[in-house]
C-alpha atoms as a PDB file:
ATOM      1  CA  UNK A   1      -9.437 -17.748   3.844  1.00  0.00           C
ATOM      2  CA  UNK A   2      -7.258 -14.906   4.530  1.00  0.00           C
ATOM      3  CA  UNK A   3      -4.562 -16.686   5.409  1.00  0.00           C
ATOM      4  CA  UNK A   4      -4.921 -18.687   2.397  1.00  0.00           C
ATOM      5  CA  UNK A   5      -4.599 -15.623   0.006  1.00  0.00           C
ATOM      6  CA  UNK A   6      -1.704 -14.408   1.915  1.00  0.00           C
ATOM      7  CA  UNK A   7      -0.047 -17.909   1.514  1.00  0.00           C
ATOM      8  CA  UNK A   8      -0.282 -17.919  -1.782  1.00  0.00           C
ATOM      9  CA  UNK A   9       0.867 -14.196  -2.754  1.00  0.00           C
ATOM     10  CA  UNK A  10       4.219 -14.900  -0.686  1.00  0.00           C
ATOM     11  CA  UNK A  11       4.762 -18.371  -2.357  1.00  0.00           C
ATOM     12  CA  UNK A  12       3.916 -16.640  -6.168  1.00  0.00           C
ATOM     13  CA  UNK A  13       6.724 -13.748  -5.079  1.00  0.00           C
ATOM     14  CA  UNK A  14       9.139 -16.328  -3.930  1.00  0.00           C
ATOM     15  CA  UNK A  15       8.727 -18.640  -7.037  1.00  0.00           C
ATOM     16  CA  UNK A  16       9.067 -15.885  -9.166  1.00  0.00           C
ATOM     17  CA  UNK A  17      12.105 -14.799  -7.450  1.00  0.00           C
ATOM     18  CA  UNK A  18      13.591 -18.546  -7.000  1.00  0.00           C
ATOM     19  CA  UNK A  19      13.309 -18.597 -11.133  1.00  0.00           C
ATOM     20  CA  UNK A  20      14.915 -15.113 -11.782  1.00  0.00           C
ATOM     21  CA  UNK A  21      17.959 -15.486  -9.542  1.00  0.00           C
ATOM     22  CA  UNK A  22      19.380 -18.319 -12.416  1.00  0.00           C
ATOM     23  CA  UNK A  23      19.003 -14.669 -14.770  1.00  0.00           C
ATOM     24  CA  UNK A  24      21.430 -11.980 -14.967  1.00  0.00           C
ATOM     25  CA  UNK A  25      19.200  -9.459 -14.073  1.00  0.00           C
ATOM     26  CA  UNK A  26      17.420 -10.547 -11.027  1.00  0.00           C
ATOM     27  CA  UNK A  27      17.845  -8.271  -7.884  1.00  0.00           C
ATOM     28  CA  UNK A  28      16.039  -8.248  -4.037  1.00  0.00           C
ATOM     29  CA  UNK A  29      16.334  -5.786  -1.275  1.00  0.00           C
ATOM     30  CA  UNK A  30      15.089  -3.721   1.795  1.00  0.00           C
ATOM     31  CA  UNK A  31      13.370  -0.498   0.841  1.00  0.00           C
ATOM     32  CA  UNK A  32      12.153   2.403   3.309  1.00  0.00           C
ATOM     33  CA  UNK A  33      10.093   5.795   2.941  1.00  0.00           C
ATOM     34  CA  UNK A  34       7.625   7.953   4.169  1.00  0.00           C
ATOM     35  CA  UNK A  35       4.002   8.285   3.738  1.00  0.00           C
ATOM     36  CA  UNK A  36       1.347  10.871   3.666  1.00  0.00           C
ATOM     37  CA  UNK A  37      -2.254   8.541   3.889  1.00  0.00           C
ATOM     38  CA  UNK A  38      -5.727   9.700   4.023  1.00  0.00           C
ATOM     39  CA  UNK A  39      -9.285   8.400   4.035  1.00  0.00           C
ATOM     40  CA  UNK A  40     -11.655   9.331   0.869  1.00  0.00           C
ATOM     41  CA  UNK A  41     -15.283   9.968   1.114  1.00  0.00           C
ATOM     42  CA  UNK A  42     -15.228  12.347   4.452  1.00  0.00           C
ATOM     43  CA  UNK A  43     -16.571  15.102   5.376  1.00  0.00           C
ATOM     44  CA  UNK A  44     -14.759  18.604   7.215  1.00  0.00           C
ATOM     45  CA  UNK A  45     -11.478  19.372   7.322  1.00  0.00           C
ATOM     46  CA  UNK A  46      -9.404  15.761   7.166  1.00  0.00           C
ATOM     47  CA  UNK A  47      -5.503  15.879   8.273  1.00  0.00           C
ATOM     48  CA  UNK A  48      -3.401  12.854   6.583  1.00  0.00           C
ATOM     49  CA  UNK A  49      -1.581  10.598   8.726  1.00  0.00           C
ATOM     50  CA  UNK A  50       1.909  10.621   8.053  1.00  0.00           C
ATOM     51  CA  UNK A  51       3.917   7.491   8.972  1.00  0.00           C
ATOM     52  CA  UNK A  52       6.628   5.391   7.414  1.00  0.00           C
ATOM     53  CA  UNK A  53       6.424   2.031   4.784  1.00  0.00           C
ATOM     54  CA  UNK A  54       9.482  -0.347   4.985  1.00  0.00           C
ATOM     55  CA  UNK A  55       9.412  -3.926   4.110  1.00  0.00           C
ATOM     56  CA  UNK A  56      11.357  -6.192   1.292  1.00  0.00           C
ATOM     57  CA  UNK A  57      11.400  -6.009  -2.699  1.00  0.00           C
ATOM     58  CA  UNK A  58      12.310  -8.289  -5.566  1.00  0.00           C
ATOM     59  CA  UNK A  59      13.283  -7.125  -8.683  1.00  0.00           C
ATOM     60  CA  UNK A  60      13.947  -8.632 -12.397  1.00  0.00           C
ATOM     61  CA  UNK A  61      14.600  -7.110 -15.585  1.00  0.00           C
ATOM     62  CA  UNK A  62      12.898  -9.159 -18.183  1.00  0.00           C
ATOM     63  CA  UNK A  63      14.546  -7.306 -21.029  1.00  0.00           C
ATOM     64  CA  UNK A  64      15.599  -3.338 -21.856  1.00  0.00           C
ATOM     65  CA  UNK A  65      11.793  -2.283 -21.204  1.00  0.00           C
ATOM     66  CA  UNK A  66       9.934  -4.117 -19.003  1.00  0.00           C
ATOM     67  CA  UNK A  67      10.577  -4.995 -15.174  1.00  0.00           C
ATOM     68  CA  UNK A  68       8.641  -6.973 -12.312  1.00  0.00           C
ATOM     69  CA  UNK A  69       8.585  -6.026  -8.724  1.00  0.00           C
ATOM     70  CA  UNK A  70       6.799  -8.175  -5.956  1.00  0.00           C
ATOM     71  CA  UNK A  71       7.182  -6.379  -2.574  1.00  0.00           C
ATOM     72  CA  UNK A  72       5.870  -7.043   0.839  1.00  0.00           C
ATOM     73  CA  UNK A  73       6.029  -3.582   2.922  1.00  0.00           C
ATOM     74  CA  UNK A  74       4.887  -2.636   6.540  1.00  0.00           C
ATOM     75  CA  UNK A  75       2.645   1.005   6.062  1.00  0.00           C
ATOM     76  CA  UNK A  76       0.874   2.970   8.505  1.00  0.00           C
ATOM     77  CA  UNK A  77      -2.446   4.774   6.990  1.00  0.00           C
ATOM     78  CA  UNK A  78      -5.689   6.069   7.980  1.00  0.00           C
ATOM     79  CA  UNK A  79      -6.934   9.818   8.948  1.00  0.00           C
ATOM     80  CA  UNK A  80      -7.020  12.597  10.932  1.00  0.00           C
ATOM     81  CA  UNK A  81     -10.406  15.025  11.771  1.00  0.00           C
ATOM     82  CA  UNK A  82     -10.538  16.987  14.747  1.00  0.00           C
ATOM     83  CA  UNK A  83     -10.851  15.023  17.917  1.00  0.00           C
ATOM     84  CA  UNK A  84     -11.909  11.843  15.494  1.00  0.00           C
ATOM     85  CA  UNK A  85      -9.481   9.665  14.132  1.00  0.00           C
ATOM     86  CA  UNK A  86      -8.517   6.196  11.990  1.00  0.00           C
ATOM     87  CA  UNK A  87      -5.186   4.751  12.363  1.00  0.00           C
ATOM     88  CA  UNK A  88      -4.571   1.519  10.726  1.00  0.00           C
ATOM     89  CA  UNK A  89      -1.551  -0.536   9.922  1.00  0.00           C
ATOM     90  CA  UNK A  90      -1.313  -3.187   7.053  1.00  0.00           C
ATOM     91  CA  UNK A  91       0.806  -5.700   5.175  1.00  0.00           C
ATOM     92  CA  UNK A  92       0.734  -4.365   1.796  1.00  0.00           C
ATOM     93  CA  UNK A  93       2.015  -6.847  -1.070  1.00  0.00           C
ATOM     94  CA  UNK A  94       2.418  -5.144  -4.214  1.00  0.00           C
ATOM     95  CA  UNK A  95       3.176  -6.239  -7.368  1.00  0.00           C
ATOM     96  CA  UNK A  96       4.446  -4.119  -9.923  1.00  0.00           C
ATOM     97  CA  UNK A  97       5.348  -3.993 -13.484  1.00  0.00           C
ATOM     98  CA  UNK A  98       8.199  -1.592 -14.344  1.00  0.00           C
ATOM     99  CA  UNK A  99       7.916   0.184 -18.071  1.00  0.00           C
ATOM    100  CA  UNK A 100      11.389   1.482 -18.715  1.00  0.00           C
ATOM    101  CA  UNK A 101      11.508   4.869 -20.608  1.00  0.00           C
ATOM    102  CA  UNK A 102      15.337   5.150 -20.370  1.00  0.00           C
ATOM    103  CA  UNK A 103      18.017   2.162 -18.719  1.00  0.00           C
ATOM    104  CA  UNK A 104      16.932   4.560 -15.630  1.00  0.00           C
ATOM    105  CA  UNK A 105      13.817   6.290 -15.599  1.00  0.00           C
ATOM    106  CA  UNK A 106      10.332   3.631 -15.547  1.00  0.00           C
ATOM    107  CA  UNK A 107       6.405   3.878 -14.513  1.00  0.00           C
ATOM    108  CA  UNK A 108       5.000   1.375 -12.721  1.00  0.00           C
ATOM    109  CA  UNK A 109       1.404   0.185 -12.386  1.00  0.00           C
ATOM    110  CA  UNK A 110       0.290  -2.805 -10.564  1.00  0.00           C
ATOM    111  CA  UNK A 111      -2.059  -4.026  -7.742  1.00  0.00           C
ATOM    112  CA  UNK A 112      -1.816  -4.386  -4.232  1.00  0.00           C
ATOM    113  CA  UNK A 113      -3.212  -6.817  -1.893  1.00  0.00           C
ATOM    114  CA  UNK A 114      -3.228  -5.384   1.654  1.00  0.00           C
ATOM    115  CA  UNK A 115      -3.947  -6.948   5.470  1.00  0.00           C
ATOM    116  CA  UNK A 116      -4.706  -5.176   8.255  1.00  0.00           C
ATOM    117  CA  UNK A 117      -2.193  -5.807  10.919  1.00  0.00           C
ATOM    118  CA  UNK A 118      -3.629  -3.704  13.696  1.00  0.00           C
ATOM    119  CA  UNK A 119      -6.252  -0.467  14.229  1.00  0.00           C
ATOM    120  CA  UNK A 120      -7.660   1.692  16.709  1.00  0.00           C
ATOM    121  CA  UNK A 121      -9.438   5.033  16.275  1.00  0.00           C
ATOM    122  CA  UNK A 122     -12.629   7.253  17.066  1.00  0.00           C
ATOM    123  CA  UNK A 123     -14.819   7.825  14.241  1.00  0.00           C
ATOM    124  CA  UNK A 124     -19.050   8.266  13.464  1.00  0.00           C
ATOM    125  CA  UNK A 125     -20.396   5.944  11.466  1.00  0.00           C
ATOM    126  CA  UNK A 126     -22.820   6.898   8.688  1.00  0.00           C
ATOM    127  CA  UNK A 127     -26.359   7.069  11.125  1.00  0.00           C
ATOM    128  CA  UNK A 128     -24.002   9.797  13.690  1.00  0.00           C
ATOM    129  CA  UNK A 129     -23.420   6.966  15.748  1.00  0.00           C
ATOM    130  CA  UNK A 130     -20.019   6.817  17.705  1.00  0.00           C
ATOM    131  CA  UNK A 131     -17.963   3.888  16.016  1.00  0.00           C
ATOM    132  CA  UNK A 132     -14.961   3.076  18.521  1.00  0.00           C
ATOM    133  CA  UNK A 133     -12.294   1.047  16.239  1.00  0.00           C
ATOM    134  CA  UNK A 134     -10.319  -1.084  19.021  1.00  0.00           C
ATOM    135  CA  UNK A 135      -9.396  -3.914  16.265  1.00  0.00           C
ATOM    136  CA  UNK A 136      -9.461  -5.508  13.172  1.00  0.00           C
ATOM    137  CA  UNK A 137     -12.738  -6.968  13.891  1.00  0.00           C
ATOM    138  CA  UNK A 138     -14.349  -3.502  13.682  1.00  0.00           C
ATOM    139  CA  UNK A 139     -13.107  -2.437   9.774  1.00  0.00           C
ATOM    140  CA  UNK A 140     -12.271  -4.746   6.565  1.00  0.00           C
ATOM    141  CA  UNK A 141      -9.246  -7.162   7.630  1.00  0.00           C
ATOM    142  CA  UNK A 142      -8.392  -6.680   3.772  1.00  0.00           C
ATOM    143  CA  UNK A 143      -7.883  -4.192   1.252  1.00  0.00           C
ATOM    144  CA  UNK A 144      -6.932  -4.228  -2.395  1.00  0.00           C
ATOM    145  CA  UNK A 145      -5.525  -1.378  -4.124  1.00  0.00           C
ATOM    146  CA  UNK A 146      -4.432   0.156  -7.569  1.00  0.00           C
ATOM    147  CA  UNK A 147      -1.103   1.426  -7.657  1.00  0.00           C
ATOM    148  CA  UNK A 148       1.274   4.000  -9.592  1.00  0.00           C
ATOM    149  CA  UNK A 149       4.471   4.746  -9.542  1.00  0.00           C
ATOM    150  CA  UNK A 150       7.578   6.399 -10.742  1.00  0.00           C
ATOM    151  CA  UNK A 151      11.215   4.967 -10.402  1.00  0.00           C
ATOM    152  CA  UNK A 152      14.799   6.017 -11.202  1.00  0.00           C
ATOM    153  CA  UNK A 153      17.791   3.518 -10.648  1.00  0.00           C
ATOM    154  CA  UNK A 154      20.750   4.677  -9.600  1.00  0.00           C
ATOM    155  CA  UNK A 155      24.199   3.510 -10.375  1.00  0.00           C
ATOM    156  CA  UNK A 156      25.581   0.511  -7.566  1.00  0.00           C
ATOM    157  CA  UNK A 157      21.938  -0.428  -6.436  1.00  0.00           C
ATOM    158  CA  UNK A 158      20.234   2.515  -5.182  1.00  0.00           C
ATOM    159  CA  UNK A 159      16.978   3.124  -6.477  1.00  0.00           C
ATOM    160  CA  UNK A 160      14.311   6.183  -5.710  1.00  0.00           C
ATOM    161  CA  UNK A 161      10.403   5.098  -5.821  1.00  0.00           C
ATOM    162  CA  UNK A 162       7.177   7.834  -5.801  1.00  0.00           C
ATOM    163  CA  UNK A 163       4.095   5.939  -5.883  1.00  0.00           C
ATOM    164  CA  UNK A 164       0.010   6.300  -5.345  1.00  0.00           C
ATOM    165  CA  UNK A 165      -2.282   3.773  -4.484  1.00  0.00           C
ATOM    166  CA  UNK A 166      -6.165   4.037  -3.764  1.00  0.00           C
ATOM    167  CA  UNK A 167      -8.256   1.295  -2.311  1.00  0.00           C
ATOM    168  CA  UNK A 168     -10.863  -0.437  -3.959  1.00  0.00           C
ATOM    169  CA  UNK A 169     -12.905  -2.432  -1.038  1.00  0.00           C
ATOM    170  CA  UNK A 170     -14.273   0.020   2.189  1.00  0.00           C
ATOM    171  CA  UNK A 171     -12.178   0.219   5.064  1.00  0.00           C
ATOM    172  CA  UNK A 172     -14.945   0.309   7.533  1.00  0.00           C
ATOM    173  CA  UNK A 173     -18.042  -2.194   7.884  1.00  0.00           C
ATOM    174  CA  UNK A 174     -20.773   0.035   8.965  1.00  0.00           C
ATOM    175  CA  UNK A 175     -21.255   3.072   7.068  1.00  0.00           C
ATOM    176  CA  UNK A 176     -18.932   6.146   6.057  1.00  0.00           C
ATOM    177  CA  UNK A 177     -16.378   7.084   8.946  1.00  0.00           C
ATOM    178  CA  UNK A 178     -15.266  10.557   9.777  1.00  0.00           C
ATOM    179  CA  UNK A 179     -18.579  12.101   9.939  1.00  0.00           C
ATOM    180  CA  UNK A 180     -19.467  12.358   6.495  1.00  0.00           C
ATOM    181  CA  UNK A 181     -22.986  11.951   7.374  1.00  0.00           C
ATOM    182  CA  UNK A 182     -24.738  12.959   3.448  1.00  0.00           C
ATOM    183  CA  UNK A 183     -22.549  10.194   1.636  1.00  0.00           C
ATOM    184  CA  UNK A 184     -23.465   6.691   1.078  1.00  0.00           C
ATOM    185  CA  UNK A 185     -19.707   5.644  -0.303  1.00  0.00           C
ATOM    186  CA  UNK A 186     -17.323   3.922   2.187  1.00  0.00           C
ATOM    187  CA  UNK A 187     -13.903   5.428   2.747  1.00  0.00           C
ATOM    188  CA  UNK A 188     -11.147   4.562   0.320  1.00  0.00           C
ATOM    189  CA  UNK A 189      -7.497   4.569   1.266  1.00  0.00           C
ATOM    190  CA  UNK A 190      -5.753   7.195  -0.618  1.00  0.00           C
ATOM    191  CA  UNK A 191      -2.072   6.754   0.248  1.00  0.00           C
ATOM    192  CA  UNK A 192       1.357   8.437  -1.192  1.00  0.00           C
ATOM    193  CA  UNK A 193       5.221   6.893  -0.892  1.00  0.00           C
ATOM    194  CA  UNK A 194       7.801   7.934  -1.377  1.00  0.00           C
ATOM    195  CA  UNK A 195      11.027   5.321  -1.142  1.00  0.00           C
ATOM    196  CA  UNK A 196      14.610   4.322  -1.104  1.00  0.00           C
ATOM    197  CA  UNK A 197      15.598   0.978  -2.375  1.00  0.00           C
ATOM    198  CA  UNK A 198      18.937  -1.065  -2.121  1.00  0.00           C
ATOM    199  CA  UNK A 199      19.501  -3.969  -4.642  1.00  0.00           C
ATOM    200  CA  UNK A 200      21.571  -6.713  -3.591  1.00  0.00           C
END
């Protein structure tokens, strides 16, 4: 099932990008950042993980105010607390519409459907009980996310992104992780990017 999903998000991206390259205003590209990521829904004092996104992006300009952008990116998430910890590492496919407030300057807003590529950590599930994560068997193999963004385009292809997205299905399968032993909710990734893009 998952692999059927995934199928079809890369075909839709490639499509749409086989169509816009006839246009004038089609672009693609690598892009590459930083991240800050955290879990919501814990409990104590929770350190981010900081890590790094790369992956691929491609771009068209429907007219002077609106933009599309399909990306598949590499990003490294999950949370820090004390000796306990949640490191995961997904496929994240965005898909982004671009609202142009100058030629430059646009918001974006879009969702994200995300895979988890690998994951290990030490955490307590939501009874106290130790919950080992060795692999994607023991948390959600997919995530999908709500995403914001800012953007500035730069003369000769560069382009700058910021951008916020927050989960929407629990990362684990068994109860809060963390410790957060007086909350029903499931942890939410809570991630922040910030990017450099090259249009070819």
């Amino acid at each position: 099932m998952l692999r059927k999903i995934f199928f079809s998000f890369v075909v839709s991206c490639f499509v749409l990008s086989a169509v816009a390259q006839n246009k004038n205003h089609y672009a693609w590209g690598p892009i590459i950042g930083v991240s800050t990521a955290t879990l919501t829904n814990t409990h104590g004092t929770i350190s981010p993980r900081n890590g790094m996104v790369f992956g691929l992006f491609s771009d068209y300009r429907f007219n002077r105010t609106v933009g599309f952008e399909p990306e598949i990116d590499y990003s490294m998430q999950g949370a820090y607390d004390g000796n306990q910890f949640v490191r995961i590492n997904y496929l994240n496919i965005p898909l982004m519409v671009k609202m142009f407030v100058t030629d430059r300057f646009n918001f974006q807003l879009g969702p994200q459907l995300a895979f988890c590529l690998n994951a290990n950590g030490n955490a307590v599930d939501s009874d106290g009980n130790p919950y080992p994560i060795q692999s994607i068997s023991d948390i959600n193999p997919l995530d999908f996310d709500l995403a914001v963004g800012l953007g500035y385009e730069f003369n000769k292809g560069l382009m700058v992104q910021a951008r916020y997205f927050m989960g929407v299905f629990g990362v684990d399968k068994r109860g809060t992780l963390l410790n957060d032993l007086s909350s029903n909710k499931h942890n939410l990734n809570s991630v922040f990017q910030l990017m450099l893009g090259w249009k070819f």
